[in-house]
C-alpha atoms as a PDB file:
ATOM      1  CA  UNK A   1       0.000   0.000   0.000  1.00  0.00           C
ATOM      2  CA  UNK A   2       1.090   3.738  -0.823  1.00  0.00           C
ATOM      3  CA  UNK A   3       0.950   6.186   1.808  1.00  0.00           C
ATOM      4  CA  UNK A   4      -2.232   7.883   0.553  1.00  0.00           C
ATOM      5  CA  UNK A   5      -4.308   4.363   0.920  1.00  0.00           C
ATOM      6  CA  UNK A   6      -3.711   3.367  -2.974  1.00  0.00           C
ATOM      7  CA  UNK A   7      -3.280   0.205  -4.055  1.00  0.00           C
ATOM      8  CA  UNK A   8       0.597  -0.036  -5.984  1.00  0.00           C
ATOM      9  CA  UNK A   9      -0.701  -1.805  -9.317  1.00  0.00           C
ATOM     10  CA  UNK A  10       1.904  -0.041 -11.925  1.00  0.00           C
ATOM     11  CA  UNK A  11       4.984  -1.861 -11.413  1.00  0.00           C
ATOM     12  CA  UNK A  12       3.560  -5.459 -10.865  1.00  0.00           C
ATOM     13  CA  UNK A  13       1.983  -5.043 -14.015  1.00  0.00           C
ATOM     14  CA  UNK A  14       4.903  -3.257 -15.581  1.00  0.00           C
ATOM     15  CA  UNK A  15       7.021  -6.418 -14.457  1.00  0.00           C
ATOM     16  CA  UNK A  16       4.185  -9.207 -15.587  1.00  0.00           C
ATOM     17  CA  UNK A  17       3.350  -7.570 -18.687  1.00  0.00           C
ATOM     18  CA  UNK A  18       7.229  -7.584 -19.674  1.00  0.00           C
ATOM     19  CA  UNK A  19       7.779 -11.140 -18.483  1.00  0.00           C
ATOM     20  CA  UNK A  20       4.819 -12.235 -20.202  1.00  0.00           C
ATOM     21  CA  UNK A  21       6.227 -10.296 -23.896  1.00  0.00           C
ATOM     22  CA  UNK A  22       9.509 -12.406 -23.176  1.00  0.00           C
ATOM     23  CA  UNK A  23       7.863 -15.742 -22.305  1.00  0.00           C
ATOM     24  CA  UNK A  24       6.088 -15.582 -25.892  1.00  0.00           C
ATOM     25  CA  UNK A  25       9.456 -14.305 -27.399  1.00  0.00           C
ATOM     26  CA  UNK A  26      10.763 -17.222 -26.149  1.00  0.00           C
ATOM     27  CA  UNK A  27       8.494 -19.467 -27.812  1.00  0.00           C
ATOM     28  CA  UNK A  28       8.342 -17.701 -30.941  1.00  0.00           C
ATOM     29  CA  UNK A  29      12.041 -18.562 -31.326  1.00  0.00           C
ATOM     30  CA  UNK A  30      11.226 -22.042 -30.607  1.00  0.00           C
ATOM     31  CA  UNK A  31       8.656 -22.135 -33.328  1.00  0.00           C
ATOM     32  CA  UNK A  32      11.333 -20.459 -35.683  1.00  0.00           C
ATOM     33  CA  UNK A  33      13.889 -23.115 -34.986  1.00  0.00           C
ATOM     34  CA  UNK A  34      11.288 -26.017 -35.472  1.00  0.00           C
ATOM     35  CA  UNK A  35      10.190 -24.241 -38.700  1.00  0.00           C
ATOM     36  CA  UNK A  36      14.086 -23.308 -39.865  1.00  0.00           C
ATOM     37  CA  UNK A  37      14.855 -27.117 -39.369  1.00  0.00           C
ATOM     38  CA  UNK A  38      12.112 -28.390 -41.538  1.00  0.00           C
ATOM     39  CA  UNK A  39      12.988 -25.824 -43.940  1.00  0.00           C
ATOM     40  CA  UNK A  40      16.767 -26.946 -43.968  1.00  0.00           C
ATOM     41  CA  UNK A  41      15.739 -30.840 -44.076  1.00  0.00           C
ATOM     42  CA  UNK A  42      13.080 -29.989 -46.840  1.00  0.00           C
ATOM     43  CA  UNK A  43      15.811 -28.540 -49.100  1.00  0.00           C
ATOM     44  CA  UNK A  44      17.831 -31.436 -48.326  1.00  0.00           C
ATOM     45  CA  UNK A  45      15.059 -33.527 -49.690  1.00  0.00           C
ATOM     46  CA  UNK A  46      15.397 -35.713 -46.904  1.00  0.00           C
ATOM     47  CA  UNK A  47      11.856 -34.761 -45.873  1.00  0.00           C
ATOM     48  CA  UNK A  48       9.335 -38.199 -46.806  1.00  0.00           C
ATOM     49  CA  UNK A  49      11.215 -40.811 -44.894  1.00  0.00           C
ATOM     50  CA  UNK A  50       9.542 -41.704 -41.764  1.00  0.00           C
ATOM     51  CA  UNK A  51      12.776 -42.067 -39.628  1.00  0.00           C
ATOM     52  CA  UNK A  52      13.441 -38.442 -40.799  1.00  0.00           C
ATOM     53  CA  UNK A  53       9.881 -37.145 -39.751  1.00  0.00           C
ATOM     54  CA  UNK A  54      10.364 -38.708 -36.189  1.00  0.00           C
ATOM     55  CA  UNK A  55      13.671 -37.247 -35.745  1.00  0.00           C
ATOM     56  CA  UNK A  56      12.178 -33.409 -36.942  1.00  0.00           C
ATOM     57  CA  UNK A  57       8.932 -33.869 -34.408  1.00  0.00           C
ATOM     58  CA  UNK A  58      11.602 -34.683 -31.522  1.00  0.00           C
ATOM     59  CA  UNK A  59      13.804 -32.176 -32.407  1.00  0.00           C
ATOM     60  CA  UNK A  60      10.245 -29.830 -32.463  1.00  0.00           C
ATOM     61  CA  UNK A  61       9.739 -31.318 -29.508  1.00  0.00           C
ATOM     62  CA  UNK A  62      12.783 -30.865 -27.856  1.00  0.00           C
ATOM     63  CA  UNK A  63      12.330 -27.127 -29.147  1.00  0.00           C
ATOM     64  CA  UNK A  64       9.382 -26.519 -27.141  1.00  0.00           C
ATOM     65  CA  UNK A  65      10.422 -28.247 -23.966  1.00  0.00           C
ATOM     66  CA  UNK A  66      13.527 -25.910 -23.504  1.00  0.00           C
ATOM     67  CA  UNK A  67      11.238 -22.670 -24.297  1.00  0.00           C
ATOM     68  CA  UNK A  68       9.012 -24.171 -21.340  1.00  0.00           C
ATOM     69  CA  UNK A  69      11.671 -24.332 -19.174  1.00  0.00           C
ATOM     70  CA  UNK A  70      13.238 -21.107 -20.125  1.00  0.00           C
ATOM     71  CA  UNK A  71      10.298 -19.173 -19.776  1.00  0.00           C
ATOM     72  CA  UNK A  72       9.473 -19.862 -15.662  1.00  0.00           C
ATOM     73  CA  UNK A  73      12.779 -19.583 -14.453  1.00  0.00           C
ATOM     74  CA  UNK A  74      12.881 -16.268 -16.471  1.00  0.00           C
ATOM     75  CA  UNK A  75       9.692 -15.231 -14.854  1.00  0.00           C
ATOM     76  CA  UNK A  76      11.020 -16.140 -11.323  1.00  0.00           C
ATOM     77  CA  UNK A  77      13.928 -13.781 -12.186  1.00  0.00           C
ATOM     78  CA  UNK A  78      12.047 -10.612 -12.891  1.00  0.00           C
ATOM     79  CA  UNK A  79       9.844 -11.653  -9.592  1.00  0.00           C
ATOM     80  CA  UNK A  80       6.527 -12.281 -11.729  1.00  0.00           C
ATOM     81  CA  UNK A  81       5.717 -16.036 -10.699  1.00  0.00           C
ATOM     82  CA  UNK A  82       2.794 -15.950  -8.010  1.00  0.00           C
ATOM     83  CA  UNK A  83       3.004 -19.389  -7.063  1.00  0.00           C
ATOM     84  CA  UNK A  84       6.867 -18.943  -6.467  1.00  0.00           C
ATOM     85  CA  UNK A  85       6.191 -15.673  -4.255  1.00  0.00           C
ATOM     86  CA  UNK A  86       3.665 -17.002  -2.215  1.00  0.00           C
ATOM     87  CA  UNK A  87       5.695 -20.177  -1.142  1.00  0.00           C
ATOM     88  CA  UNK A  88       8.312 -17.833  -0.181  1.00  0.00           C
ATOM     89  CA  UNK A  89       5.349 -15.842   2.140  1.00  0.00           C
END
């Protein structure tokens, strides 16, 4: 609380809305990369083989899993994460 009885809503939502632009940068790379490597294996013409289209969805995969656990501990650094604050409370 402020001095004058106000609620202080500008920086938390500053702080999440800037944490929340990064999280979906972060995934938007991770779409890039998934789309950059079917690009590259297209071009290859390796693309039509069945091995090759399991190893580009795990590699998509993969792709998404590190952007899911990039974005959280990102969050937890700027201090947006609720559920992390309130276990520390």
């Amino acid at each position: 609380m402020t001095r004058n009885g106000q609620v202080a809503i500008f920086f938390p939502l500053v702080a999440g809305s800037f944490a929340a632009l990064c999280t979906v940068l972060i995934h938007s790379f991770a779409l890039g990369a998934a789309v950059n490597l079917f690009r590259h294996e297209r071009r290859l013409g390796r693309v039509g083989s069945a091995r090759i289209h399991l190893g580009i969805s795990a590699l998509a995969i993969l792709f998404a899993f590190v952007a899911h656990l990039v974005g959280p501990k990102y969050r937890q650094l700027v201090g947006t994460n609720q559920h992390h604050n309130l276990m520390l409370k």
